[in-house]
Each structure stands twice: as structure tokens, then as C-alpha cells.
Protein backbone atom coordinates (compact mmCIF):
# COMPACT_ATOMS: atom_id res chain seq x y z
CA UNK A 1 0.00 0.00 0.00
CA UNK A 2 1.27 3.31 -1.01
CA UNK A 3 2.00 6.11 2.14
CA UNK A 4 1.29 9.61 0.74
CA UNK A 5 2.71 12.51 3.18
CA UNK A 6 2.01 15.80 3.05
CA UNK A 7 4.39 19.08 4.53
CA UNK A 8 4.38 22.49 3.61
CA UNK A 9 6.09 22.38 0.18
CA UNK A 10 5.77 18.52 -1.59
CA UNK A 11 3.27 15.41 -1.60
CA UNK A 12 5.77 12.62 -1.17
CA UNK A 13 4.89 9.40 -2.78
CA UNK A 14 6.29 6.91 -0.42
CA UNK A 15 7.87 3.85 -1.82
CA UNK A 16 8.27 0.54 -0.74
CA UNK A 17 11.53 -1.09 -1.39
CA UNK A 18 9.27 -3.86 -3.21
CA UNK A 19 7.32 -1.41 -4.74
CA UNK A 20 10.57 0.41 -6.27
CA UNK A 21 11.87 -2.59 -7.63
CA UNK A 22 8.74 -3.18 -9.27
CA UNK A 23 8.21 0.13 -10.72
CA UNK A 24 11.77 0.63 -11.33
CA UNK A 25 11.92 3.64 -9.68
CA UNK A 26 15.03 4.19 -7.35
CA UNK A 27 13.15 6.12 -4.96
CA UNK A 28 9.58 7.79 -3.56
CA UNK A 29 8.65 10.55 -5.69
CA UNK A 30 8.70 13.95 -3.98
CA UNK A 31 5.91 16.36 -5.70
CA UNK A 32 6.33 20.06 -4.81
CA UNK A 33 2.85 21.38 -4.37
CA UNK A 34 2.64 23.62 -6.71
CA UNK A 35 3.27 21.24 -9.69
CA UNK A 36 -0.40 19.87 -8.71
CA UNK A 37 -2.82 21.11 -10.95
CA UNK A 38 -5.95 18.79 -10.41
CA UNK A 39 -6.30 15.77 -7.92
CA UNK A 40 -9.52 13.34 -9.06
CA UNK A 41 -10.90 10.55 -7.49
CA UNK A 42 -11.41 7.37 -9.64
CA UNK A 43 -13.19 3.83 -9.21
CA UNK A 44 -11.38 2.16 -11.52
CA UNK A 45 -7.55 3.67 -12.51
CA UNK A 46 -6.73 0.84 -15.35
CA UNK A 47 -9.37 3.34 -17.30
CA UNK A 48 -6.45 6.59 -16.69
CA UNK A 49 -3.24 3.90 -17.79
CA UNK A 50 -2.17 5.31 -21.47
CA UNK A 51 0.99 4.33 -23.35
CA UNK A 52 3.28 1.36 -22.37
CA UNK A 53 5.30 0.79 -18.99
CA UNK A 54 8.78 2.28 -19.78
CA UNK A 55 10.47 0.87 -18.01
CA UNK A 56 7.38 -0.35 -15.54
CA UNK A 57 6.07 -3.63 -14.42
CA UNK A 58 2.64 -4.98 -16.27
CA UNK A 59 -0.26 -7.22 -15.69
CA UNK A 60 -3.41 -6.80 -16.84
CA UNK A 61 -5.76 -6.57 -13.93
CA UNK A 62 -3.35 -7.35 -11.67
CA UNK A 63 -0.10 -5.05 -11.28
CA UNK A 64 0.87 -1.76 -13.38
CA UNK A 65 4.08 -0.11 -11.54
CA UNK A 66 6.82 2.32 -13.03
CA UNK A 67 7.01 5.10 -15.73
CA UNK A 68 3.86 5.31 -18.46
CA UNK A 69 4.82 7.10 -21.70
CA UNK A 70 2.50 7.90 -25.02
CA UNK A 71 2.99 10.31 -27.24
CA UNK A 72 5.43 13.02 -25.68
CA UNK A 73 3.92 12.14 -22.32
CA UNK A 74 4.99 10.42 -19.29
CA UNK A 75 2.91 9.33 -16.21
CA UNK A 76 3.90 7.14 -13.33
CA UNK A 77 1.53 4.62 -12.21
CA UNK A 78 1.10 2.31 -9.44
CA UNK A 79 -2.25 0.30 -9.61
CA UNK A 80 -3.08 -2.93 -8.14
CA UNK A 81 -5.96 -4.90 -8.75
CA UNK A 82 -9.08 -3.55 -9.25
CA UNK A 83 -9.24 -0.99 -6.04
CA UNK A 84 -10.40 2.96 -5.97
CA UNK A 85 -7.47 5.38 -6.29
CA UNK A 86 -6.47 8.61 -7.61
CA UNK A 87 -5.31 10.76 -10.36
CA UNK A 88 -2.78 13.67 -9.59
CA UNK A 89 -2.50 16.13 -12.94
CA UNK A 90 0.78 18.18 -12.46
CA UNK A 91 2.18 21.07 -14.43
CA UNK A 92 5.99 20.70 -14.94
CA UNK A 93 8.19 18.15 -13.66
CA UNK A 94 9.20 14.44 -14.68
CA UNK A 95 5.22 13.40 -14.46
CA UNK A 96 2.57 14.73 -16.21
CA UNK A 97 0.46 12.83 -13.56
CA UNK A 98 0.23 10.70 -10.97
CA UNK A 99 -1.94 7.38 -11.23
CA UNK A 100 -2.53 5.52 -7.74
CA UNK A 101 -4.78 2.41 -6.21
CA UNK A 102 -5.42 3.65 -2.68
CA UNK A 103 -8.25 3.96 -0.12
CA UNK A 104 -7.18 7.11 0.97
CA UNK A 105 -7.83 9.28 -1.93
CA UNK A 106 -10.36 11.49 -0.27
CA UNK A 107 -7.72 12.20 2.44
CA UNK A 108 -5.51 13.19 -0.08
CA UNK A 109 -8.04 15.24 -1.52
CA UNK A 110 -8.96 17.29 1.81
CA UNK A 111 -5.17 17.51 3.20
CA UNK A 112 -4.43 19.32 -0.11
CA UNK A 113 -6.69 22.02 0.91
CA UNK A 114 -5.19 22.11 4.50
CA UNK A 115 -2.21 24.76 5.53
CA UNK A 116 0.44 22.29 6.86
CA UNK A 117 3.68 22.32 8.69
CA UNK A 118 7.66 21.36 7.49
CA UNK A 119 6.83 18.27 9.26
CA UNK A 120 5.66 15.38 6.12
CA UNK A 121 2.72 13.69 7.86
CA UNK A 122 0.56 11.12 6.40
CA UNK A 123 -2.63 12.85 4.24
CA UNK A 124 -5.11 10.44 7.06
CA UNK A 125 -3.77 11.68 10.11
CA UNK A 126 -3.78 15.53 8.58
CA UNK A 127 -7.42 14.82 6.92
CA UNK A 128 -9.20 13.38 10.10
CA UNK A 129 -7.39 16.30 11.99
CA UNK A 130 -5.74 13.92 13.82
CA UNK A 131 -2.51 16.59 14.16
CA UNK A 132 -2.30 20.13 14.61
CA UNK A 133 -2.52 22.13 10.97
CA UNK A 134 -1.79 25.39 11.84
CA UNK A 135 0.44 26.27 14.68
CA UNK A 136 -1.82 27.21 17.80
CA UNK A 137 -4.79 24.82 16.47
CA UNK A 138 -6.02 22.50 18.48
CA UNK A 139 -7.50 19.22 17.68
């Protein structure tokens, strides 16, 4: 399962060890916040998978993990089975966006809109206001 955390500046993609060998991808992806342009919710995320893993990790139904390019585009996916996730658009940067499976998508969602700290914290804990979000808040 993929850890997204959340600070002031970047969304950090956290990566397994597993999971990087899979997606050949040497290490999590750190997303400064302003690269994201549009974060959208999706029950199925084979339906946002375009081009061919390169390099990447894929089958059907089951596992797509690493770098997605098509036509002068590259994504980075990590899907598993047939489970809810998300779709991060960015402006600039390696990505054009972000494809994830993960049950925490609407967490994501709603920590995006919060003010954070330096401190990365995991987008649950921030989006059940499980933490502190602005210094002097209490939960």
C-alpha cells in the first residue's frame, strides 16, 4: 500500500523497497505542491493507464508499476488490482500525472486544501485532523 505525506512544500509518494523494484523507480517521488494542478478521485484507474510501462512492471488486472509514456507524455503509475485510487494532474516536472490504487484518496483530496507544517505527515492523520494544521490549532 502506497504512504502519501504531506508538509508544507511537496506530496511525497512513499515507496516501498518492493514497490521500487517493481516500478523501477530508485526512490519515492517527492511532488512540490505547486506542480499539482488537479487531484480526481477514480473507481477504476486501469481506465487513466495510457501508453506502455517504460520501463514499468505490467499485468493486466493485476499489477501496473513504473514510468507510463505515449505520445510526448509520461505518467507514473502504481495500480493494483481492481481498487479505488487517484489521479494527480501536475504542471511541470518528470510526471505529467500521478496514477494511484489507494483507499485514501479522499484524504488526499482534503489535506491538499489544509495549511500544513515542514513536518511530512501522512494525508489520514492531517485529513481526520488527527494533528495540529496550523500552529496554535487545536484538535
Amino acid at each position: 500500500m502506497v504512504t502519501l505525506l504531506l508538509d508544507s512544500a511537496r506530496l511525497e509518494v512513499s515507496l516501498t523497497r518492493v514497490e521500487r523494484a517493481i516500478s523501477f523507480h530508485p526512490q519515492s517521488l517527492k511532488i512540490p505542491r505547486e506542480q499539482i494542478h488537479k487531484v480526481q478521485l477514480t473507481d477504476d484507474p486501469w481506465t487513466w493507464l495510457r501508453g506502455v510501462a517504460s520501463p514499468g512492471t505490467f499485468i493486466p488486472g493485476v499489477i501496473a508499476m513504473g514510468t507510463w509514456k505515449a505520445s510526448g507524455a509520461s505518467d507514473f503509475v502504481l495500480v493494483r488490482r481492481r481498487r479505488p485510487g487517484v489521479v494527480i494532474d501536475l504542471r511541470g516536472g518528470e510526471y505529467e500525472r500521478i496514477v494511484l490504487t489507494t483507499r485514501h484518496g479522499l484524504a488526499l483530496v482534503q489535506a491538499l486544501h489544509l495549511e500544513t507544517d515542514e513536518n511530512p505527515t501522512d494525508v489520514v492523520s492531517l485529513a481526520t485532523g488527527a494533528i495540529q494544521t496550523q500552529p496554535g490549532d487545536a484538535t
